[in-house]
N, C-alpha and C. Protein backbone atom coordinates (compact mmCIF):
# COMPACT_ATOMS: atom_id res chain seq x y z
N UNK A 1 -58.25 43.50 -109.93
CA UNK A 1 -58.97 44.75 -110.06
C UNK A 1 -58.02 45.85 -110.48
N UNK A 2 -58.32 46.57 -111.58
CA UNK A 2 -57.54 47.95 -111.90
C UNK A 2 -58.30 48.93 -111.30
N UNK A 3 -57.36 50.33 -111.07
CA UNK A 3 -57.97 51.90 -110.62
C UNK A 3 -57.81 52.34 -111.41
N UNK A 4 -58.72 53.01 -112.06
CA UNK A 4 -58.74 54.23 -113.24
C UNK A 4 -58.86 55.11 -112.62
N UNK A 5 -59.13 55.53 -111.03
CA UNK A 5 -59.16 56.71 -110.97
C UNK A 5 -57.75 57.89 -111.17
N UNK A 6 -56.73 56.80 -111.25
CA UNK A 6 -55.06 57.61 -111.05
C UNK A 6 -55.16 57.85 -112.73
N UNK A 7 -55.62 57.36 -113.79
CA UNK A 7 -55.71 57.30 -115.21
C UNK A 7 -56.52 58.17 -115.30
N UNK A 8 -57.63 58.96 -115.06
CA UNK A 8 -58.53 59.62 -115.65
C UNK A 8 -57.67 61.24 -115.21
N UNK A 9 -57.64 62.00 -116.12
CA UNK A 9 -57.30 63.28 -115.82
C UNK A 9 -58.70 64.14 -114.64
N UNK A 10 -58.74 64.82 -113.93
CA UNK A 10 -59.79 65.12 -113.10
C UNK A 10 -60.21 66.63 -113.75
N UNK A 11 -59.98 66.61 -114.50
CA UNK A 11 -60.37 67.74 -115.77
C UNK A 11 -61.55 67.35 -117.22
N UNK A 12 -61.28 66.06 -117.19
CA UNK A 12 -61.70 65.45 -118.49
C UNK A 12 -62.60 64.76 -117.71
N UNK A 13 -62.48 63.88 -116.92
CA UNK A 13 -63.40 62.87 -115.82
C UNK A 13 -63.63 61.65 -117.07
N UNK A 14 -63.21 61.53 -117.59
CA UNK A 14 -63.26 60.67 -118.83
C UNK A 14 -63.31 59.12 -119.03
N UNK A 15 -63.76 57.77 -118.88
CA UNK A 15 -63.45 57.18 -118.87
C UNK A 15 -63.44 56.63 -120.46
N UNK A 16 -62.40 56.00 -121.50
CA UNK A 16 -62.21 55.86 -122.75
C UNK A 16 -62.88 54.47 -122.66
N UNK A 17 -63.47 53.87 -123.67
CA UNK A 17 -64.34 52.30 -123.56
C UNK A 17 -63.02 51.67 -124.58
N UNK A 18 -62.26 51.97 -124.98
CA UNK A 18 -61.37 51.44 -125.56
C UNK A 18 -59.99 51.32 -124.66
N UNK A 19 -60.05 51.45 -124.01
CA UNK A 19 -58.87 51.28 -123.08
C UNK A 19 -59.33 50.79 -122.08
N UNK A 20 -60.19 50.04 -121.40
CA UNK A 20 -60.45 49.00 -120.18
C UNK A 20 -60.45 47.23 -121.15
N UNK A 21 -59.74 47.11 -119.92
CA UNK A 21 -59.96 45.69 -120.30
C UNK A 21 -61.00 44.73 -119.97
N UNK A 22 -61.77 43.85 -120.57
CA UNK A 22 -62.73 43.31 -120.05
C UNK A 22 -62.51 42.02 -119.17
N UNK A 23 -61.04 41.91 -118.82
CA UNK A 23 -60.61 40.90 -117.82
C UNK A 23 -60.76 41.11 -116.61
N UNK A 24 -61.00 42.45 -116.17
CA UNK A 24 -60.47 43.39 -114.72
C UNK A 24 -62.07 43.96 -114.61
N UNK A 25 -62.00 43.94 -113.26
CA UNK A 25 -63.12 45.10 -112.91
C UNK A 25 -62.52 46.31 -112.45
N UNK A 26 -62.98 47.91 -113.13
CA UNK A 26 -62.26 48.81 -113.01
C UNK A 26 -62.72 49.80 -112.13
N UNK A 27 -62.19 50.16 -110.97
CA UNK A 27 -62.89 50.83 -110.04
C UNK A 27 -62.27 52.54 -110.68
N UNK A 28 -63.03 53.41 -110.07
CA UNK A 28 -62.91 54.80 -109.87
C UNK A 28 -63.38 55.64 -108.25
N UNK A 29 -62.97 56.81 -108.37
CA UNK A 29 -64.07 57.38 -107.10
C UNK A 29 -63.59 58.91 -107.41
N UNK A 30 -64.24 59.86 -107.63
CA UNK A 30 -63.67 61.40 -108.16
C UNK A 30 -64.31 62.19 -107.13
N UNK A 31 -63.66 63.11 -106.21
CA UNK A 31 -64.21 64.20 -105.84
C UNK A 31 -64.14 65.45 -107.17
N UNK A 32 -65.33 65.86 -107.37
CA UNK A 32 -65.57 66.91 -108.05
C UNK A 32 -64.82 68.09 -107.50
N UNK A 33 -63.94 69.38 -107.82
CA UNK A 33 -63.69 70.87 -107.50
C UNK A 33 -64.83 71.40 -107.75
N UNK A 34 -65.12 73.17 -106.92
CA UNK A 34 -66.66 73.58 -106.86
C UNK A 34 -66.14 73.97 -108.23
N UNK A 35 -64.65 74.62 -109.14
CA UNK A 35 -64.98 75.20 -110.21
C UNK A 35 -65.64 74.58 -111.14
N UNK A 36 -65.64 72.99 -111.31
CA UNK A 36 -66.31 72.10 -112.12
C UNK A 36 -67.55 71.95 -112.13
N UNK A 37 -68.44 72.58 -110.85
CA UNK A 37 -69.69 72.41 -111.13
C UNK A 37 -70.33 73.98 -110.77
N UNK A 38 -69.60 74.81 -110.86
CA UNK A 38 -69.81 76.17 -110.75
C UNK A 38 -71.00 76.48 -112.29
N UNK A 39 -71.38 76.37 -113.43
CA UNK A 39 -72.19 76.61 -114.18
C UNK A 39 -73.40 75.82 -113.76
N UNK A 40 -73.04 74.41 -113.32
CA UNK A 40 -74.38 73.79 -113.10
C UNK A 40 -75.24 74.22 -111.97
N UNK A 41 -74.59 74.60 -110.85
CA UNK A 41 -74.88 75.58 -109.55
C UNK A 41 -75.55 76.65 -110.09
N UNK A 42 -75.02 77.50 -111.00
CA UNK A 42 -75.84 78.43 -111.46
C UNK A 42 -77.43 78.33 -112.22
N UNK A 43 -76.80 77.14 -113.18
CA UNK A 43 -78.31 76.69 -113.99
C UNK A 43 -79.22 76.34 -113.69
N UNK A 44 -79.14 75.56 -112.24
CA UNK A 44 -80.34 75.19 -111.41
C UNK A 44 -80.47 76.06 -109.93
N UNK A 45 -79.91 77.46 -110.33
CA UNK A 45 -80.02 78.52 -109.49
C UNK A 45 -79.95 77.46 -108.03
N UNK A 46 -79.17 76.73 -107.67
CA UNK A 46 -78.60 76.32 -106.10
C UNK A 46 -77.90 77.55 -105.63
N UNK A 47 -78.19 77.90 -103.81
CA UNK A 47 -77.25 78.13 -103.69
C UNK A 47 -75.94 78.44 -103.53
N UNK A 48 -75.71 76.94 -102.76
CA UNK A 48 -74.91 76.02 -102.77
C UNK A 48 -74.45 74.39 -103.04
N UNK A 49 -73.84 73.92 -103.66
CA UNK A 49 -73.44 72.68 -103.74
C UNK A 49 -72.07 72.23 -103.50
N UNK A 50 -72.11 71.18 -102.75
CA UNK A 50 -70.42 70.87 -102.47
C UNK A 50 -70.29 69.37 -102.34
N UNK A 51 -69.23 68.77 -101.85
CA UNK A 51 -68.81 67.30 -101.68
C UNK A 51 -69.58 66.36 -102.70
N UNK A 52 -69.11 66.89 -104.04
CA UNK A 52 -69.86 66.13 -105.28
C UNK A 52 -68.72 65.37 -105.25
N UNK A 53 -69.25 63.75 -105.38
CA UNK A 53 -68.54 62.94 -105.88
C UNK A 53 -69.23 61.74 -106.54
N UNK A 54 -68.67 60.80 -107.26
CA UNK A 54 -69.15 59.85 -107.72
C UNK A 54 -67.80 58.59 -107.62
N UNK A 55 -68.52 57.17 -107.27
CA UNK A 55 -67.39 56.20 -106.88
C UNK A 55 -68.17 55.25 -107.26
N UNK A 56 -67.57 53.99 -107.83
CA UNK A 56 -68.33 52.65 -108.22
C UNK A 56 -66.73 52.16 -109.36
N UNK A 57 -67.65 51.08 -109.96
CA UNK A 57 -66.84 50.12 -110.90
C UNK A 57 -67.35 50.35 -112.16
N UNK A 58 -66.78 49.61 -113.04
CA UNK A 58 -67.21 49.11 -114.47
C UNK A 58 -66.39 48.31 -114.65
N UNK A 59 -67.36 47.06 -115.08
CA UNK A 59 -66.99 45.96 -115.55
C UNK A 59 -67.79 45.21 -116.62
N UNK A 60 -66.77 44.16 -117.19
CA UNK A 60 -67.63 43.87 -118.75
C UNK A 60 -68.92 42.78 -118.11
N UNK A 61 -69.87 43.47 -118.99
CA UNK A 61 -70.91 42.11 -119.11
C UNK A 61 -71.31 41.42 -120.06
N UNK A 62 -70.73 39.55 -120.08
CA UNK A 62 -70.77 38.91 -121.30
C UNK A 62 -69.49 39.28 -121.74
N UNK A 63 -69.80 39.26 -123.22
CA UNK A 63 -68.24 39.13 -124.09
C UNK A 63 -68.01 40.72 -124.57
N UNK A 64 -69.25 41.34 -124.76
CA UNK A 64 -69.38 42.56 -125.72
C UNK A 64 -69.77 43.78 -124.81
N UNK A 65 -70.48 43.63 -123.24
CA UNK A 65 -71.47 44.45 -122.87
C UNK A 65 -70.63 45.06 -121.60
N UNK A 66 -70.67 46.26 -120.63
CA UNK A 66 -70.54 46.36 -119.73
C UNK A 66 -71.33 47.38 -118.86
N UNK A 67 -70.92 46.99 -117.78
CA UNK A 67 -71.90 47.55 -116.63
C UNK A 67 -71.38 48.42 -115.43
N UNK A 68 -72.14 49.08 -115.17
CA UNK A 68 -71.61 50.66 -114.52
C UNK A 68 -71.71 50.89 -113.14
N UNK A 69 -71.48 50.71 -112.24
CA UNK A 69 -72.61 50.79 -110.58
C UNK A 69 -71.62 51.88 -110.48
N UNK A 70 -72.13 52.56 -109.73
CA UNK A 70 -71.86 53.90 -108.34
C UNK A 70 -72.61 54.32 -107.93
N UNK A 71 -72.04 55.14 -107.35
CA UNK A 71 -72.86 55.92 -105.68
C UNK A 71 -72.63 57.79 -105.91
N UNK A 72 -73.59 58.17 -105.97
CA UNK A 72 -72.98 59.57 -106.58
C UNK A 72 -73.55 60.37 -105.28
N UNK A 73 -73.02 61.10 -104.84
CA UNK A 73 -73.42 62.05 -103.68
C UNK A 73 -72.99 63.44 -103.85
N UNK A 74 -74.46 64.24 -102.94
CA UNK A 74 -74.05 65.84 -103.08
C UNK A 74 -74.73 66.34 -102.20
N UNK A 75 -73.84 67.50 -101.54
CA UNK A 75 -74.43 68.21 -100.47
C UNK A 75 -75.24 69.42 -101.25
N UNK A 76 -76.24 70.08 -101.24
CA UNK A 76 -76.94 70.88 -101.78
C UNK A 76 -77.75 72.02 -101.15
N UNK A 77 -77.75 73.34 -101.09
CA UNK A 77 -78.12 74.39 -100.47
C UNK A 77 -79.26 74.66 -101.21
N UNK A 78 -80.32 74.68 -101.21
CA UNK A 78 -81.84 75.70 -102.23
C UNK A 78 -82.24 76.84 -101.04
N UNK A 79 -83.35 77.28 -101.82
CA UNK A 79 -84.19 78.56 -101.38
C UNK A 79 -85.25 77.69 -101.27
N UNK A 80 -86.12 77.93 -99.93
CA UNK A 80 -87.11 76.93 -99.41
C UNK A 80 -88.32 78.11 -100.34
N UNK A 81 -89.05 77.46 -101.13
CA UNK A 81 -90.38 77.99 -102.27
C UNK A 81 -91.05 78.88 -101.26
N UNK A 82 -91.31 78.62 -99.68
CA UNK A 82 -92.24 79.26 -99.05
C UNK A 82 -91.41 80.99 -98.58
N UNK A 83 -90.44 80.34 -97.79
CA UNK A 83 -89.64 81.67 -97.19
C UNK A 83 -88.48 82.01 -97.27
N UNK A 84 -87.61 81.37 -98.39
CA UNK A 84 -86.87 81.65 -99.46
C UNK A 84 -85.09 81.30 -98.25
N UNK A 85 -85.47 81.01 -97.33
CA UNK A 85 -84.56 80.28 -96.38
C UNK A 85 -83.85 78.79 -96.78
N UNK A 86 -82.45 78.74 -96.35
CA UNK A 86 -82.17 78.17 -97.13
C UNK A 86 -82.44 76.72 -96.85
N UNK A 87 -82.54 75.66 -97.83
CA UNK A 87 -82.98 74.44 -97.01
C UNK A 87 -81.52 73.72 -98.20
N UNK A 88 -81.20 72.23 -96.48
CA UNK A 88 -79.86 71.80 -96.95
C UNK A 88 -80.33 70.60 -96.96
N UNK A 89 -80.03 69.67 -98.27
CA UNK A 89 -80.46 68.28 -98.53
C UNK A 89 -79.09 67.82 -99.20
N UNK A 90 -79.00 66.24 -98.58
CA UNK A 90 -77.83 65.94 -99.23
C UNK A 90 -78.03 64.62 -100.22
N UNK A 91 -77.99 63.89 -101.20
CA UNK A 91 -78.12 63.57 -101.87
C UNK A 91 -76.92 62.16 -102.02
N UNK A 92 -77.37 60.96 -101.88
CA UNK A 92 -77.18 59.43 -102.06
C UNK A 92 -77.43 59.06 -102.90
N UNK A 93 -77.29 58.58 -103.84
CA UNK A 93 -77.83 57.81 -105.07
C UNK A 93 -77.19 56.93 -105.48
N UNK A 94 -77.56 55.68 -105.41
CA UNK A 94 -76.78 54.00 -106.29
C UNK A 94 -77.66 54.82 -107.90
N UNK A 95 -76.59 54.66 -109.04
CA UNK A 95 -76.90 54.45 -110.39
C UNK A 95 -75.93 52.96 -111.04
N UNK A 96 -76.93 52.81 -111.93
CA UNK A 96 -76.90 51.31 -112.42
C UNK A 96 -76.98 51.61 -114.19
N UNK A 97 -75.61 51.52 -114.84
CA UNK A 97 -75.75 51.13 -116.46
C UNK A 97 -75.44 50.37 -117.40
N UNK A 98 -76.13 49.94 -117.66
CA UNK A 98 -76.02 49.01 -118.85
C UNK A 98 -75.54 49.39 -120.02
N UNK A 99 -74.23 48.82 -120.61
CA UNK A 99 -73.92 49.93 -121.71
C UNK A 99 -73.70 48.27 -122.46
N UNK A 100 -74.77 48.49 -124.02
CA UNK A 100 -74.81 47.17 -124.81
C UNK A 100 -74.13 47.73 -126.19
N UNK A 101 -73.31 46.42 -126.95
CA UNK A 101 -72.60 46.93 -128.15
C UNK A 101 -73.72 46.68 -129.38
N UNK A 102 -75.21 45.68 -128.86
CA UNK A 102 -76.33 46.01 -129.32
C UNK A 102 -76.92 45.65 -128.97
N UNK A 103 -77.61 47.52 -128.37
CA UNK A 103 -78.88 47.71 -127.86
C UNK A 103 -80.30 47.78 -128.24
N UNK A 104 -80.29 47.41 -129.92
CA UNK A 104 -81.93 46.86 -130.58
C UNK A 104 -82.07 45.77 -130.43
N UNK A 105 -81.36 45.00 -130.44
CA UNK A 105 -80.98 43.24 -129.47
C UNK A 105 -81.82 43.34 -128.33
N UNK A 106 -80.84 43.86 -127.32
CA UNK A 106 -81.50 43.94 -125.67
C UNK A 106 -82.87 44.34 -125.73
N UNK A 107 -83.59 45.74 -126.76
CA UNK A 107 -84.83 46.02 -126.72
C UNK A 107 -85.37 45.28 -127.16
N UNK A 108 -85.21 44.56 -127.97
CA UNK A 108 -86.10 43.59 -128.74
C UNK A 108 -86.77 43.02 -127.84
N UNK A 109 -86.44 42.34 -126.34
CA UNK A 109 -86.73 41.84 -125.30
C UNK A 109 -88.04 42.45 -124.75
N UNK A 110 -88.41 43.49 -125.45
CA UNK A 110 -89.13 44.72 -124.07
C UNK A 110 -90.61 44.55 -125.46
N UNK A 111 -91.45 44.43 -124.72
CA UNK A 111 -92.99 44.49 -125.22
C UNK A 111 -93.28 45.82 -125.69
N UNK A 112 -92.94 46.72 -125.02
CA UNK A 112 -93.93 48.17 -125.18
C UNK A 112 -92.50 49.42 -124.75
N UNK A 113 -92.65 50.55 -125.95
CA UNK A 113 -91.84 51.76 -124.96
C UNK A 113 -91.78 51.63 -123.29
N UNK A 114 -93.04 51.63 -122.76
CA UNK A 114 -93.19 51.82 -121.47
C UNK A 114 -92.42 50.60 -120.30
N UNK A 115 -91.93 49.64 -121.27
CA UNK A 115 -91.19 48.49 -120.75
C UNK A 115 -89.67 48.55 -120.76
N UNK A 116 -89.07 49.49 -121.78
CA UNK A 116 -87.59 49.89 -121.93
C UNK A 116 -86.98 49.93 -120.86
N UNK A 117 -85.83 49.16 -120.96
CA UNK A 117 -84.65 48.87 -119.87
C UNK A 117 -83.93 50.90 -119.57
N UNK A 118 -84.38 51.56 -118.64
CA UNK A 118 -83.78 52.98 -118.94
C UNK A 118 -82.74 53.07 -118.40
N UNK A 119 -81.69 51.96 -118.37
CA UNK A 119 -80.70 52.02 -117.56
C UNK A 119 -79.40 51.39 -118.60
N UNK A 120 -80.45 51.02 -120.05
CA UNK A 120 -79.81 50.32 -121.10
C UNK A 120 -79.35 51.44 -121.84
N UNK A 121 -77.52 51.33 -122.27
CA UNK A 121 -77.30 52.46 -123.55
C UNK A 121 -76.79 51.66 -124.32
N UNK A 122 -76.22 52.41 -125.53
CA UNK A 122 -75.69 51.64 -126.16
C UNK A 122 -73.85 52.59 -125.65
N UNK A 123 -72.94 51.14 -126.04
CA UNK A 123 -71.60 51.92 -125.59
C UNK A 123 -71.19 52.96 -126.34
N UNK A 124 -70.56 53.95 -125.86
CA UNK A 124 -70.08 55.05 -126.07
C UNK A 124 -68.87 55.10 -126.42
N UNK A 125 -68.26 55.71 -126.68
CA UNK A 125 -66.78 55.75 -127.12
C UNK A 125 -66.22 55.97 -125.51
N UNK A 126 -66.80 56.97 -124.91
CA UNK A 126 -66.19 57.21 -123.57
C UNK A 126 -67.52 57.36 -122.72
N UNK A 127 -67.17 57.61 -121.69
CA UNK A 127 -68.01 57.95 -120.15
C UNK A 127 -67.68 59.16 -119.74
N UNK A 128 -68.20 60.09 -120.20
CA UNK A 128 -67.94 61.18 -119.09
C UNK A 128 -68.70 61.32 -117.15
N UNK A 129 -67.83 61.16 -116.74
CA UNK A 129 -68.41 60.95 -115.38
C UNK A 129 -68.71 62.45 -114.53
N UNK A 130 -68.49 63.37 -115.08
CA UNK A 130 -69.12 64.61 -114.54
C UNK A 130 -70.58 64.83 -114.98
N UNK A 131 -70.66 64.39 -116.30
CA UNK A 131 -71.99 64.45 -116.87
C UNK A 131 -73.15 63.32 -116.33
N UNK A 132 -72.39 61.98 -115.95
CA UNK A 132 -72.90 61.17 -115.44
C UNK A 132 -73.71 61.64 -114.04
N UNK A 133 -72.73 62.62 -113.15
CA UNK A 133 -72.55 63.09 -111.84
C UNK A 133 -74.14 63.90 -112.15
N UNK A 134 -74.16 64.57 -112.68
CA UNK A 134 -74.90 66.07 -112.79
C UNK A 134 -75.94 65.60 -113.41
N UNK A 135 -76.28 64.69 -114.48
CA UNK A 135 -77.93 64.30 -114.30
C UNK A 135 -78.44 63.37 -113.14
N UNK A 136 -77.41 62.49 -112.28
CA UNK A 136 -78.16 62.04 -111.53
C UNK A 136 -78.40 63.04 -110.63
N UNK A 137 -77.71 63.63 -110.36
CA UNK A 137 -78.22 65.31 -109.35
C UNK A 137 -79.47 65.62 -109.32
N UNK A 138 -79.44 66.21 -111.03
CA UNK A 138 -80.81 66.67 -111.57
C UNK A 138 -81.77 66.31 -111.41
N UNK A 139 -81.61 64.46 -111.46
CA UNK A 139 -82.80 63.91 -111.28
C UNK A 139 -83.34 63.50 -109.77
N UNK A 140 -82.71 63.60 -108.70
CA UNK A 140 -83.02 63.41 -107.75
C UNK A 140 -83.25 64.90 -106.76
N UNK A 141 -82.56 66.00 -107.48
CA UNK A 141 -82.79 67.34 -106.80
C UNK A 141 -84.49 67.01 -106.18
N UNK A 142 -84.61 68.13 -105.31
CA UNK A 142 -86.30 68.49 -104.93
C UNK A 142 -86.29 69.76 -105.54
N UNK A 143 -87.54 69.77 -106.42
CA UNK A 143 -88.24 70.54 -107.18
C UNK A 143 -88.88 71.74 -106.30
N UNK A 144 -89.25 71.30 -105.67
CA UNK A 144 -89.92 72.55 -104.66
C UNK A 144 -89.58 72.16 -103.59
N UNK A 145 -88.09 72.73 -102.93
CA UNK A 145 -87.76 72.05 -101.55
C UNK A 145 -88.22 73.20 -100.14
N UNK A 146 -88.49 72.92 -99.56
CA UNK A 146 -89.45 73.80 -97.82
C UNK A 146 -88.60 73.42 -96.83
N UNK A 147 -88.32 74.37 -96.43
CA UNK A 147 -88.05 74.28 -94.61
C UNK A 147 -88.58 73.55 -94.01
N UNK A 148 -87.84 72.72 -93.11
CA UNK A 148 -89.00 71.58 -92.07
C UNK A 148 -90.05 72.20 -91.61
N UNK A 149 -91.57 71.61 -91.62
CA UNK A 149 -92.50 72.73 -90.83
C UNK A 149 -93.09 73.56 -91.61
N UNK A 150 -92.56 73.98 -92.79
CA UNK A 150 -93.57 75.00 -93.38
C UNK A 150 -94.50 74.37 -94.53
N UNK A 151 -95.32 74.69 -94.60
CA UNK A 151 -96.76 74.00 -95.11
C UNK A 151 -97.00 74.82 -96.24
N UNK A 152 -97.30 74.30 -97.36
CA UNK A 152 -97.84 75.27 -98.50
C UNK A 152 -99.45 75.46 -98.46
N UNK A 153 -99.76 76.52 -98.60
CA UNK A 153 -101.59 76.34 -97.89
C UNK A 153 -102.28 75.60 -99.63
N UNK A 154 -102.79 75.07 -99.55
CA UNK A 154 -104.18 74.84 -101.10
C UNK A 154 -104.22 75.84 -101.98
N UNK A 155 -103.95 75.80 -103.40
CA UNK A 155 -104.39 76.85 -104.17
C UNK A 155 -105.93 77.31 -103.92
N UNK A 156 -106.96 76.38 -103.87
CA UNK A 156 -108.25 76.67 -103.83
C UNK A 156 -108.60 77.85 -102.13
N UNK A 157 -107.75 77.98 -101.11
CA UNK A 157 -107.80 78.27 -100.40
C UNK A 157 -108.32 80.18 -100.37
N UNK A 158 -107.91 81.25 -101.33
CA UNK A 158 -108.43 82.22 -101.54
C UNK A 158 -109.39 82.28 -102.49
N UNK A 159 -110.16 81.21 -102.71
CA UNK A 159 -111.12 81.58 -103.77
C UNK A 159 -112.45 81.90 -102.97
N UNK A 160 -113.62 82.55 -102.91
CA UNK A 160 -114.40 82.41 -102.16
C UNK A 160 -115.92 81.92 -102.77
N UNK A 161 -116.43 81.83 -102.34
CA UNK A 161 -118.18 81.25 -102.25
C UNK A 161 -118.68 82.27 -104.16
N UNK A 162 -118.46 82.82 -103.74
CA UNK A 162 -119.11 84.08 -104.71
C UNK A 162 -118.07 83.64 -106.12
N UNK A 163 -116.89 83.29 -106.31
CA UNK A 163 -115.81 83.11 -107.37
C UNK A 163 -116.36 81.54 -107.46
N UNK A 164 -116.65 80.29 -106.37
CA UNK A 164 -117.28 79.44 -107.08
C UNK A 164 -118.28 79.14 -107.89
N UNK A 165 -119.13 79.87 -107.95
CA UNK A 165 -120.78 80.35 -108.05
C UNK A 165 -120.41 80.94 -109.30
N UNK A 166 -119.45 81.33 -109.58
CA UNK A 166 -119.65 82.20 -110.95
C UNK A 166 -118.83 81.07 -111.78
N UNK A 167 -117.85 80.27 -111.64
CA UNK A 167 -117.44 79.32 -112.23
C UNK A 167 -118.48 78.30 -112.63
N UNK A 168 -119.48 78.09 -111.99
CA UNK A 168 -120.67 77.21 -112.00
C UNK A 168 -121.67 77.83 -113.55
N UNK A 169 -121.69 79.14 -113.57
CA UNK A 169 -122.27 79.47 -114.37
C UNK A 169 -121.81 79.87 -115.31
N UNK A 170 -120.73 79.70 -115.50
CA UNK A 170 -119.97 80.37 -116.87
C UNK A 170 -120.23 79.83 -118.07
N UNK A 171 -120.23 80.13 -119.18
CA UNK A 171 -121.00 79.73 -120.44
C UNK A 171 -120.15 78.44 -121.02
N UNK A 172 -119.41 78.33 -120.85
CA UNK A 172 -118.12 77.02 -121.28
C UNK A 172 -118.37 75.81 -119.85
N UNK A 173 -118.88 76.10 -118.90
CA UNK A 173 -119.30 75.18 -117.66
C UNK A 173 -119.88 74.47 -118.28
N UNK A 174 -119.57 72.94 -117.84
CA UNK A 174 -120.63 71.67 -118.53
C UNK A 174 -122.29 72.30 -117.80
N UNK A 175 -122.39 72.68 -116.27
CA UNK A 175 -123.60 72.87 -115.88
C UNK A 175 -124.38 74.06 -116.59
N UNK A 176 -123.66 74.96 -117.39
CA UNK A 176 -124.75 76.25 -117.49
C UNK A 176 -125.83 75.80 -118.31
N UNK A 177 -126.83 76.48 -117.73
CA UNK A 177 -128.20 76.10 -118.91
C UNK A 177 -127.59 76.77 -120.37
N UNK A 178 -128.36 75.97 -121.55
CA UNK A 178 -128.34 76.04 -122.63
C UNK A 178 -129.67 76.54 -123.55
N UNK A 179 -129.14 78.04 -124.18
CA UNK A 179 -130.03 78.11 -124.96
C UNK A 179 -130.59 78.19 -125.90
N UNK A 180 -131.67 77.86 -125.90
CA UNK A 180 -132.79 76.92 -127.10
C UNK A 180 -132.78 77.81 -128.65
N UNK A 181 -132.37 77.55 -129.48
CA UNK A 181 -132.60 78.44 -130.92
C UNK A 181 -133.37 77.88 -131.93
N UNK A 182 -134.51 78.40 -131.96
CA UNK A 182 -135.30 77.98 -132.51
C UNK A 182 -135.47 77.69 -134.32
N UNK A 183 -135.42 77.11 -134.89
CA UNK A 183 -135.28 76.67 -136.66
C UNK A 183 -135.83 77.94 -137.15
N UNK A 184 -135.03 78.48 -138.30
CA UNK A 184 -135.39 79.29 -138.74
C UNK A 184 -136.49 79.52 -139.86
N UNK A 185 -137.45 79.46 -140.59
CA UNK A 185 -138.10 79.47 -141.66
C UNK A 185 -139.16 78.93 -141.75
């Protein structure tokens, strides 16, 4: 087994696909600095984020192909949607990639868009593993995260009797009566 993590500059987070060997399985593990993810903190208006890291292997699969596992974790501060308090979620994630030297090959395999391997790329010249870090973030963030306990009430909840009743009759309503125009001439 080789460590790339002593090889990767922690500036670049870089891993080069031309410089691993496909004899070795190559481990890494990077703690992120907050200055490194200080824009992305901002872009998804967090208030806080910290103990970003990402750790796993890459190793070849087959003669041509290789494959990616880690574990990416993040502690994360939001504004709870209801009372703007802060709510703290921390974030686990196994990611899994498939990186093919050809990937219309591998699709060829798949029946329908909706069947695509989304874990299949094609190889890259390099890996950036900060970028790697920060969409799995993205994708596992909570969208509308709440304080334990607080309940979002029903949109339909201020509408009243009198605002349904008029929706019922509105001229674009499948129910409103329709009226009759009689042929002209």
């Amino acid at each position: 087994m080789s460590d790339i993590s002593g090889k990767l500059s922690i500036k670049s987070n870089l891993i080069v696909m031309s410089q691993l060997s496909q004899n070795r399985i190559h481990k890494f593990s990077i703690k992120f600095d907050n200055k490194d993810i200080l824009d992305f903190q901002n872009l998804l208006d967090l208030r806080k984020i910290s103990k970003v890291t990402i750790s796993g292997e890459i190793s070849a699969e087959g003669s041509q192909n290789w494959l990616l596992n880690a574990k990416v974790g993040a502690s994360i501060t939001q504004a709870c949607v209801v009372t703007t308090d802060d709510v703290n979620t921390r974030i686990d994630q196994d990611i899994v990639r498939h990186y093919f030297a050809d990937l219309e090959t591998h699709e060829e395999n798949f029946s329908g868009e909706e069947d695509l391997d989304a874990d299949a790329e094609h190889i890259p010249d390099e890996i950036n593993l900060l970028d790697l870090t920060l969409e799995t973030i993205t994708l596992n963030i909570n969208d509308f995260p709440r304080k334990d306990g607080i309940v979002i009430e029903p949109v339909l909840s201020f509408m009243t009797s009198k605002a349904l009743k008029c929706i019922n009759i509105c001229p674009l309503s499948s129910h409103a009566p329709r009226a009759k125009i009689a042929p002209s001439g």
